[in-house]
C-alpha atoms as a PDB file:
ATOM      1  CA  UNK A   1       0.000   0.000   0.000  1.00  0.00           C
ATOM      2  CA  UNK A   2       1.692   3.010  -1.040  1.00  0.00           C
ATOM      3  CA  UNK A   3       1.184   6.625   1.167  1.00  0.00           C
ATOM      4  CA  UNK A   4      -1.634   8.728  -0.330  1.00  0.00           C
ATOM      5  CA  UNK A   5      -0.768  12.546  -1.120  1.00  0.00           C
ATOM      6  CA  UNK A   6      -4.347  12.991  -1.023  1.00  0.00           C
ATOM      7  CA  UNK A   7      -5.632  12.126   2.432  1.00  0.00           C
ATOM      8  CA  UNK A   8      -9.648  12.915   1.860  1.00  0.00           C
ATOM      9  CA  UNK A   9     -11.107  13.209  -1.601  1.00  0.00           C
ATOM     10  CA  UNK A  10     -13.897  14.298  -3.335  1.00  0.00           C
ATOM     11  CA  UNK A  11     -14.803  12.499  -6.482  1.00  0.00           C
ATOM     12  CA  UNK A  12     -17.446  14.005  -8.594  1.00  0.00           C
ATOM     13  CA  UNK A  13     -18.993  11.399 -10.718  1.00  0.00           C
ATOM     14  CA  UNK A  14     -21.412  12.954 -13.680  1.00  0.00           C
ATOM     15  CA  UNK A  15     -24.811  11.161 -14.226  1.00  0.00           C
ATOM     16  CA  UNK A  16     -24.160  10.517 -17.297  1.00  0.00           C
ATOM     17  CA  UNK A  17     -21.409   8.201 -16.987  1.00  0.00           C
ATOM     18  CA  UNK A  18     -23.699   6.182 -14.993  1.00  0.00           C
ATOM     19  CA  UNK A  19     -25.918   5.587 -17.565  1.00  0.00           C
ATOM     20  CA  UNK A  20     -22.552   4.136 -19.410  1.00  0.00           C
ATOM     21  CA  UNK A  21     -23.260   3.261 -22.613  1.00  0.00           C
ATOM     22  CA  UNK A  22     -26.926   3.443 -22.318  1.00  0.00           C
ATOM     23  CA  UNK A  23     -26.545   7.503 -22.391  1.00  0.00           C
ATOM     24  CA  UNK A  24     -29.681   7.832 -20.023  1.00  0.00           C
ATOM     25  CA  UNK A  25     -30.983   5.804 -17.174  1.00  0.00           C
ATOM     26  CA  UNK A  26     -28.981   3.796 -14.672  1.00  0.00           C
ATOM     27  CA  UNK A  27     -26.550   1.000 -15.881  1.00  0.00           C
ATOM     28  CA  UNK A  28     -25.964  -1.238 -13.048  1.00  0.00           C
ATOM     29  CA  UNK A  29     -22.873  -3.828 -14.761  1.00  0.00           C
ATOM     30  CA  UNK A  30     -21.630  -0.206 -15.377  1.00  0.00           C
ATOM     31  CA  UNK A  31     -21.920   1.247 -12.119  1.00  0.00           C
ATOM     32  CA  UNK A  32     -20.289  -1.831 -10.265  1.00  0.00           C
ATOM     33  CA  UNK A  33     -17.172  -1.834 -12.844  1.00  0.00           C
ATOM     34  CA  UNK A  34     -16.753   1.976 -11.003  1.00  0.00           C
ATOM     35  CA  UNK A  35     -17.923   0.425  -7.428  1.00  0.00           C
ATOM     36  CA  UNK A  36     -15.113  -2.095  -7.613  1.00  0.00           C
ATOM     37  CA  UNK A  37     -12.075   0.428  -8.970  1.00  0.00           C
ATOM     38  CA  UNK A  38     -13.391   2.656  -6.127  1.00  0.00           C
ATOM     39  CA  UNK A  39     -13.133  -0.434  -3.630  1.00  0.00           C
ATOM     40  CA  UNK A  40      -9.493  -0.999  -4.821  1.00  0.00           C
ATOM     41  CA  UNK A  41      -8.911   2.634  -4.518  1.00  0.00           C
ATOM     42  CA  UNK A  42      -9.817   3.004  -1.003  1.00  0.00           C
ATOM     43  CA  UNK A  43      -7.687  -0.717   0.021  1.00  0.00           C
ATOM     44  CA  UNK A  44      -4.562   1.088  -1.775  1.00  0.00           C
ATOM     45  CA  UNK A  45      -4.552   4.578  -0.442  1.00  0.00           C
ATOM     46  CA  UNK A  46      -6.821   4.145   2.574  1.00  0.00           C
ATOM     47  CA  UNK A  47      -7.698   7.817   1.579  1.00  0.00           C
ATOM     48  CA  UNK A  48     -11.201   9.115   2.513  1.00  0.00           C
ATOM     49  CA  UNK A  49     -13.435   9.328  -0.242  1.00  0.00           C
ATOM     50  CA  UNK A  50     -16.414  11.212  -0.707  1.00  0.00           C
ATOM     51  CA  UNK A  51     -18.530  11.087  -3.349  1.00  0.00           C
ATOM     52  CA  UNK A  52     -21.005  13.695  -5.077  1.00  0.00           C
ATOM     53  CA  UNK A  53     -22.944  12.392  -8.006  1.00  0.00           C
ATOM     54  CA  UNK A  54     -24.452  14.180 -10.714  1.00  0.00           C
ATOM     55  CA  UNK A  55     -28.573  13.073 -12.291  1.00  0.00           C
ATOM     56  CA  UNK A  56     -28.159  14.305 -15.674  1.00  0.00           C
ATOM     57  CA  UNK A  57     -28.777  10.388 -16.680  1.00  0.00           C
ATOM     58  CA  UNK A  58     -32.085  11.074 -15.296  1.00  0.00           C
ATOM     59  CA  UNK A  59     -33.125  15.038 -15.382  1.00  0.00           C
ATOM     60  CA  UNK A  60     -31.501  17.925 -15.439  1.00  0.00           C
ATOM     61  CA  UNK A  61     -33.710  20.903 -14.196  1.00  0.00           C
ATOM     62  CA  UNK A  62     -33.030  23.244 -16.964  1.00  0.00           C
ATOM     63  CA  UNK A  63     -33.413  21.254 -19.687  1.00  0.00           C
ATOM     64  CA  UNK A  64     -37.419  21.502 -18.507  1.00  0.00           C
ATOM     65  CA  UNK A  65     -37.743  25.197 -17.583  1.00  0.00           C
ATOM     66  CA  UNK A  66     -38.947  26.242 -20.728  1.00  0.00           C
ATOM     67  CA  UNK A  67     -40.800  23.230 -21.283  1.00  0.00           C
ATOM     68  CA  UNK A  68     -44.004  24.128 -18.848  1.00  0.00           C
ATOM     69  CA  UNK A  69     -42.257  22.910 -15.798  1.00  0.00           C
ATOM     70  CA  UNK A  70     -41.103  25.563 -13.256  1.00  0.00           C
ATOM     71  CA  UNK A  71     -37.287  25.721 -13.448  1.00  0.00           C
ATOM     72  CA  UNK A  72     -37.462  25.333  -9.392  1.00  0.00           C
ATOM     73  CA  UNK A  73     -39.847  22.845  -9.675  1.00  0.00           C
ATOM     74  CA  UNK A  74     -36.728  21.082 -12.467  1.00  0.00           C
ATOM     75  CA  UNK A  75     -34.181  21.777 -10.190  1.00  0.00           C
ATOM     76  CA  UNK A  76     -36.069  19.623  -6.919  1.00  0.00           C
ATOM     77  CA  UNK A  77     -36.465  16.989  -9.413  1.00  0.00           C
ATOM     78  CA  UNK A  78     -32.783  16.822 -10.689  1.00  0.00           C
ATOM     79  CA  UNK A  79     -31.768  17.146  -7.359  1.00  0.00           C
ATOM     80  CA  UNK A  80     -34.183  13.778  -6.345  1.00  0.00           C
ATOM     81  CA  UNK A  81     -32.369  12.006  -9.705  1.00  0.00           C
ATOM     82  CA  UNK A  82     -28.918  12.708  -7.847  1.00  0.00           C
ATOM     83  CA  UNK A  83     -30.300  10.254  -4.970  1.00  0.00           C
ATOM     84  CA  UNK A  84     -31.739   7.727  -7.093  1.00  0.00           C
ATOM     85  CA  UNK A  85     -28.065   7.682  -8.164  1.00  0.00           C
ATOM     86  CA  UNK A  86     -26.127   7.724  -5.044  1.00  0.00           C
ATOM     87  CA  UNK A  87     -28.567   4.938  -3.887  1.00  0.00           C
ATOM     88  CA  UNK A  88     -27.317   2.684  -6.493  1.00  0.00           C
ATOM     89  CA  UNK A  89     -23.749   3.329  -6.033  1.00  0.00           C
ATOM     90  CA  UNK A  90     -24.072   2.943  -2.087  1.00  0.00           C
ATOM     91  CA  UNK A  91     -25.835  -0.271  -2.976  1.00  0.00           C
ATOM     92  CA  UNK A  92     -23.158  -1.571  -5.737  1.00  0.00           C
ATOM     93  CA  UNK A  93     -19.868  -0.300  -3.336  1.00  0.00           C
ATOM     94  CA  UNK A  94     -21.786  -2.281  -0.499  1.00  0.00           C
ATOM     95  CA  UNK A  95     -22.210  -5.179  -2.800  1.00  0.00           C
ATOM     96  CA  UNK A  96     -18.112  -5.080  -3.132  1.00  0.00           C
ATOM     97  CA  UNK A  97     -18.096  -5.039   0.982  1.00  0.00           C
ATOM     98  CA  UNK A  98     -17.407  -1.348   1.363  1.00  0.00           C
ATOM     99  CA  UNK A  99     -18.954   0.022   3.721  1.00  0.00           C
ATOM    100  CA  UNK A 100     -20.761   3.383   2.439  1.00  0.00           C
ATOM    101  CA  UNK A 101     -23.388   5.819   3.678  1.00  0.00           C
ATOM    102  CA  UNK A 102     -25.690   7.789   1.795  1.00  0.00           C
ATOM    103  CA  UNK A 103     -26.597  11.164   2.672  1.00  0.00           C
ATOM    104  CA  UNK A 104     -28.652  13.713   1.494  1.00  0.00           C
ATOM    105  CA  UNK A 105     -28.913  17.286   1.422  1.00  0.00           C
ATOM    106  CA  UNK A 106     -33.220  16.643   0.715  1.00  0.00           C
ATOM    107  CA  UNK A 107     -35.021  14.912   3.393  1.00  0.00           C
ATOM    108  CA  UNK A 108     -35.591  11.464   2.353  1.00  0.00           C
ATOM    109  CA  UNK A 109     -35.223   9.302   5.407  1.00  0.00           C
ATOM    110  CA  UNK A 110     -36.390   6.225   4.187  1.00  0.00           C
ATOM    111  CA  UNK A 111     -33.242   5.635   2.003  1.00  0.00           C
ATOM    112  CA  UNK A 112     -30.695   8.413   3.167  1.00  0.00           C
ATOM    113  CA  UNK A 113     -29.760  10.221   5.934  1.00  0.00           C
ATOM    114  CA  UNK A 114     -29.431  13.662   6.613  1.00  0.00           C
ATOM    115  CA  UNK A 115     -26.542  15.528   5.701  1.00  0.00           C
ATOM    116  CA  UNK A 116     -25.400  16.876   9.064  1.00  0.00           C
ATOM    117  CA  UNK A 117     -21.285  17.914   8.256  1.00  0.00           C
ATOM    118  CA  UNK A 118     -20.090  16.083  11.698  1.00  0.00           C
ATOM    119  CA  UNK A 119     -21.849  13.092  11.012  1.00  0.00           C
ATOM    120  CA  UNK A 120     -19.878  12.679   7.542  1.00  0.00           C
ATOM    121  CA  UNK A 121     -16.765  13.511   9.356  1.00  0.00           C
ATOM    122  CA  UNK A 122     -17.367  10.397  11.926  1.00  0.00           C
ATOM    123  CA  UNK A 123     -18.134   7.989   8.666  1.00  0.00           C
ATOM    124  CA  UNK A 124     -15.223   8.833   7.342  1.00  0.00           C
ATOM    125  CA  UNK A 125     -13.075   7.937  10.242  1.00  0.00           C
ATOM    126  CA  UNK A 126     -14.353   5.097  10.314  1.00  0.00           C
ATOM    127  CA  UNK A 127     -13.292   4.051   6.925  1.00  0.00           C
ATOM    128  CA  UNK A 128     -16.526   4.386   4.915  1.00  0.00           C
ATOM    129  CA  UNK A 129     -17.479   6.232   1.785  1.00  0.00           C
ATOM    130  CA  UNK A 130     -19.567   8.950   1.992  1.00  0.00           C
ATOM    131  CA  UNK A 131     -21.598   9.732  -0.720  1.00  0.00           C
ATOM    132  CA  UNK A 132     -23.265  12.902  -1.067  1.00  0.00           C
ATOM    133  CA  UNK A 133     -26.564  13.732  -2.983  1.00  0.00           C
ATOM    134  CA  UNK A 134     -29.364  15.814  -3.198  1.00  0.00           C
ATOM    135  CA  UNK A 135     -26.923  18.869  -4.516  1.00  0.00           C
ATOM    136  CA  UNK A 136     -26.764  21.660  -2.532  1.00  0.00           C
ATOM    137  CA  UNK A 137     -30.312  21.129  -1.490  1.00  0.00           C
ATOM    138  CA  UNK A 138     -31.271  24.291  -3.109  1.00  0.00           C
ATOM    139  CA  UNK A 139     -32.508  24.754  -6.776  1.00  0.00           C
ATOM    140  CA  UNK A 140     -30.740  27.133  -9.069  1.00  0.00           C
ATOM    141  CA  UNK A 141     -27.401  25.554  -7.523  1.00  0.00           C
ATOM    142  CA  UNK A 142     -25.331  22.599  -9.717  1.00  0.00           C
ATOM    143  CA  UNK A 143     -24.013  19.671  -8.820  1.00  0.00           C
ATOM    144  CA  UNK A 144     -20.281  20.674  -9.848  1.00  0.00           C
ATOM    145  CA  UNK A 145     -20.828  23.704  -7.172  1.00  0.00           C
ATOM    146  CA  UNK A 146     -22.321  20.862  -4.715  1.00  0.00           C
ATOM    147  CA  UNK A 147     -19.009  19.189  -5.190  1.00  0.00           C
ATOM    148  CA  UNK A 148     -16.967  21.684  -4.475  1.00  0.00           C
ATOM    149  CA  UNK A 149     -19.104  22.929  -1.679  1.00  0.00           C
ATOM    150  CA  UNK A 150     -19.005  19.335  -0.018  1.00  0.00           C
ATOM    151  CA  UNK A 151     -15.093  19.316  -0.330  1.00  0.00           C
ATOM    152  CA  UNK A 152     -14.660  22.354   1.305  1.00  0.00           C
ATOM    153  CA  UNK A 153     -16.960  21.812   4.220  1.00  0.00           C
ATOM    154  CA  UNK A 154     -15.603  18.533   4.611  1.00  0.00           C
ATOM    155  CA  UNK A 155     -11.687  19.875   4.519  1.00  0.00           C
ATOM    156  CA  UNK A 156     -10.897  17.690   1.490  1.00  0.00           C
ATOM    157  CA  UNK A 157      -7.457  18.071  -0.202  1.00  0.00           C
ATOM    158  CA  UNK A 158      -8.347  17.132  -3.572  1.00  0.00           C
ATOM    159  CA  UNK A 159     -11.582  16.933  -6.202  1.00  0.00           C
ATOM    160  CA  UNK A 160     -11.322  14.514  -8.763  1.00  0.00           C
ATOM    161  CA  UNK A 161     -13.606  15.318 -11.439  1.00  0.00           C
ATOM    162  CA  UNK A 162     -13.876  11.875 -14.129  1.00  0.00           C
ATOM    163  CA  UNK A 163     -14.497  12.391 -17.990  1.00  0.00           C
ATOM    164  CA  UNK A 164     -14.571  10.127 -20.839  1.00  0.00           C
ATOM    165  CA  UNK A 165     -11.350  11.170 -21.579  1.00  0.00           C
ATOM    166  CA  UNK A 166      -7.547  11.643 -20.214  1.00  0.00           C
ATOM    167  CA  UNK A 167      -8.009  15.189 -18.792  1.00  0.00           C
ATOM    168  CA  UNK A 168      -8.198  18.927 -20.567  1.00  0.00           C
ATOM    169  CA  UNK A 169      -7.548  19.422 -24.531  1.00  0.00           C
ATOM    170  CA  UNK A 170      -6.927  22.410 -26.031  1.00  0.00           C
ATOM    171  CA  UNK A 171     -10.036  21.288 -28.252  1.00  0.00           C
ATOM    172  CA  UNK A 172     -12.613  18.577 -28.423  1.00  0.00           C
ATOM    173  CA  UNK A 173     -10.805  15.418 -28.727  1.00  0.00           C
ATOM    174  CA  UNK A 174     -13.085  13.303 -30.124  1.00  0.00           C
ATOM    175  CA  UNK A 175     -13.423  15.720 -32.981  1.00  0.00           C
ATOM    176  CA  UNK A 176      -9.917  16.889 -33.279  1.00  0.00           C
ATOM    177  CA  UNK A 177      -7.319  14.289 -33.955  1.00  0.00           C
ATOM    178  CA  UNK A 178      -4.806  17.273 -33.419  1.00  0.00           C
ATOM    179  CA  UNK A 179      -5.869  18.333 -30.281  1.00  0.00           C
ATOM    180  CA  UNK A 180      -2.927  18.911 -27.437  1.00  0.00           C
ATOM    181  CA  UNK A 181      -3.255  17.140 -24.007  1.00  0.00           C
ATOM    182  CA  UNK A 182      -2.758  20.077 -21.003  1.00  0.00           C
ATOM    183  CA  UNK A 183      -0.950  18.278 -17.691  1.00  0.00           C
ATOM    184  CA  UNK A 184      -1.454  21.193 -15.994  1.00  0.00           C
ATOM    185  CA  UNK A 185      -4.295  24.143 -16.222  1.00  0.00           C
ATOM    186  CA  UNK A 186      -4.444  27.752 -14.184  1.00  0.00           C
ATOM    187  CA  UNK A 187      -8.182  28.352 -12.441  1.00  0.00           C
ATOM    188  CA  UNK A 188      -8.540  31.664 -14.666  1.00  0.00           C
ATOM    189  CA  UNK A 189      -7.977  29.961 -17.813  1.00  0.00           C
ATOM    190  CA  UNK A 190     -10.414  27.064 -17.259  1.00  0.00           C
ATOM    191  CA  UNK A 191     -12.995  29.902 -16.708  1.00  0.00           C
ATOM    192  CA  UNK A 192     -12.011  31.842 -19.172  1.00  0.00           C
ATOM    193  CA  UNK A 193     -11.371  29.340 -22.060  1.00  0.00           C
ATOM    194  CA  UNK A 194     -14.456  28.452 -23.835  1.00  0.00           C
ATOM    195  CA  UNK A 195     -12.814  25.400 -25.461  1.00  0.00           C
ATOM    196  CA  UNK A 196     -11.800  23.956 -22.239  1.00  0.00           C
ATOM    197  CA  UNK A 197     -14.458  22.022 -20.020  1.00  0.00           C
ATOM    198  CA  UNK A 198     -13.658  21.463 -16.231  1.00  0.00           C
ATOM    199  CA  UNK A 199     -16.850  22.230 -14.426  1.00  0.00           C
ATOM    200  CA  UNK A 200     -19.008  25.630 -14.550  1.00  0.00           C
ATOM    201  CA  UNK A 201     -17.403  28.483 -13.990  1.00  0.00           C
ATOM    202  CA  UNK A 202     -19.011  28.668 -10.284  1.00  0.00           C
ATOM    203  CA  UNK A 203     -17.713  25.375  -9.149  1.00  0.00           C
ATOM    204  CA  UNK A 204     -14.049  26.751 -10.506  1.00  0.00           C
ATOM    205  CA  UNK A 205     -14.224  30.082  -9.076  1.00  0.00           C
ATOM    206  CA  UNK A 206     -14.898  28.280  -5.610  1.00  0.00           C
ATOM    207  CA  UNK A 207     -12.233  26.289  -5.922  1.00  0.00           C
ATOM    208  CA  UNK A 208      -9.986  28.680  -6.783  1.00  0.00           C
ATOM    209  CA  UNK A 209     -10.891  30.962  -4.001  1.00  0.00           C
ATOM    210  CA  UNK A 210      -9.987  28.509  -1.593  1.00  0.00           C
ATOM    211  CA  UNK A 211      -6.899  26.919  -3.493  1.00  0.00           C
ATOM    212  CA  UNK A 212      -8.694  23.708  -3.648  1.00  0.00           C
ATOM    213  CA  UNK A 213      -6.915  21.837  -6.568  1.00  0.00           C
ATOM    214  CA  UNK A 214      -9.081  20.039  -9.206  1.00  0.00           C
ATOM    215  CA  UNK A 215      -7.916  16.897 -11.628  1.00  0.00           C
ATOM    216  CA  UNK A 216      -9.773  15.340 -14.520  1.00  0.00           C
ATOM    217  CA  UNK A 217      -8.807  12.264 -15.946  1.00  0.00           C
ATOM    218  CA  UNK A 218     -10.850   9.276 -17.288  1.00  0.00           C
ATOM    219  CA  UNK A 219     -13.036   7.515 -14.983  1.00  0.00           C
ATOM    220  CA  UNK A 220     -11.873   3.861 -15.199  1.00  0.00           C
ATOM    221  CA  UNK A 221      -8.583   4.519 -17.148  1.00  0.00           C
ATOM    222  CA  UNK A 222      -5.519   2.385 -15.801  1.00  0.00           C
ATOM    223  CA  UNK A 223      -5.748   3.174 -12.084  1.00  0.00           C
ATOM    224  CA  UNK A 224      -5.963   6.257 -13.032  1.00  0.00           C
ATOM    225  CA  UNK A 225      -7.997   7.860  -9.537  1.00  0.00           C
ATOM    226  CA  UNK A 226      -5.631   5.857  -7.589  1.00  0.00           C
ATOM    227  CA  UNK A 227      -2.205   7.331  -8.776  1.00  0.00           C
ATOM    228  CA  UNK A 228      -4.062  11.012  -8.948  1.00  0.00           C
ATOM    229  CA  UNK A 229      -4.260  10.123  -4.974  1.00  0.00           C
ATOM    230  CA  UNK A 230      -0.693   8.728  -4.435  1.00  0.00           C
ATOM    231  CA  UNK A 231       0.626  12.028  -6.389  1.00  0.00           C
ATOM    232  CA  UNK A 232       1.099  10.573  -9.870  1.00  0.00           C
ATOM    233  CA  UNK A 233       1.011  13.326 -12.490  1.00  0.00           C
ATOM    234  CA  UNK A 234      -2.174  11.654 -14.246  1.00  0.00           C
ATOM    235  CA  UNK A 235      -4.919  13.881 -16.293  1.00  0.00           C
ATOM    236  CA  UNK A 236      -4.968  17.563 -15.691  1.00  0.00           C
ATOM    237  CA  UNK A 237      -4.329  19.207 -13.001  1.00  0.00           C
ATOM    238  CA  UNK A 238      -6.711  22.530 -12.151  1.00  0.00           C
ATOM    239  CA  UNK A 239      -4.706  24.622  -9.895  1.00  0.00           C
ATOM    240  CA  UNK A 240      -2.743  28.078  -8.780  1.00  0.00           C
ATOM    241  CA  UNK A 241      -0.449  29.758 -11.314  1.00  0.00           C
END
């Protein structure tokens, strides 16, 4: 077991990489491929790990605000998608025989608890994952600035944000052949740069306001979430000039 660099992480994980290849909906052989490299993860490093996930695989609130649906009203609904989705990863992790709560920022007691900030603290240190959901519990808000929300409150050193590909390009990758892998990324110019997707610009801004550094890199690529945490130069790294 090697010494993580990263002692308590924050993993954002999108919805729609849970719908896998699917592209909507939940795809449980999918989901339990990520379950188990997050199992091996957490034997390695014995880092922390939280976990916010997106519901885009389900609903995203403003796709439906101009649609006859209140974007509020959207916004509850995506947030309520985000829990359908961290209850099948805390099912699927459990599965594997890690031990994982769910909690959520929208009372729904039957299948998660409350988010109370102390009480994720004392799962942690106990060795289980917390995952995260309901966003910020307020419409209006995204699930990238949940993320970085949760990993501040929660004194993380790290958010790992997962993509379908190794990190940042200077363009679309899938489009461009020619298009240049960046290691490394300032906060201003991942706001700034309309060709490069982090997160939004919120989520960024956050993070940069409290120096909280940010890599992307794929999702099940090579062990590629484990080295980020034992301080292997993997994917892009979002930080401080």
């Amino acid at each position: 077991m090697n010494q993580p660099k990263y002692k308590r992480v924050l993993i954002k994980i999108s919805g729609e990489q849970l719908a896998g290849d699917r592209g909507y909906g939940i795809d449980p052989v999918f989901i339990d491929q990520v379950a188990k490299q997050l199992v091996e993860v957490e034997s390695q490093t014995k880092a922390q790990i939280i976990i916010v996930p997106g519901g885009g695989n389900i609903m995203r609130g403003a796709s439906v605000a101009n649609k006859g649906i209140d974007r509020a009203t959207g916004d509850y609904m995506g947030m309520m998608a985000t829990i359908i989705n961290g209850a099948a990863l805390t099912d699927l992790l459990e599965s594997n025989n890690q031990p994982t709560r769910l909690l959520s920022r929208l009372e729904v007691d039957s299948i998660a608890e409350p988010y109370i900030r102390r009480r994720a603290l004392r799962h942690l240190e106990k060795g289980r994952i917390v995952i995260v959901a309901g966003g910020m519990g307020n419409p209006f808000m995204t699930t990238d600035t949940a993320a970085v929300s949760a990993a501040l409150e929660l004194n993380c050193d790290l958010v790992i944000k997962p993509t379908k590909v190794d990190g940042v390009y200077d363009s679309d990758p899938v489009s461009n052949s020619e298009a240049r892998h960046l290691p490394r990324v300032d906060y201003l110019r991942a706001i700034s740069d309309e060709k490069i997707t982090v997160m939004d610009n919120s989520a960024v801004s956050l993070a940069m306001d409290n120096h909280l550094p940010i890599i992307v890199l794929d999702l099940l690529g090579d062990r590629k979430i484990q080295r980020a945490i034992e301080g292997e130069a993997v994917g892009t790294l979002i930080h401080s000039v």
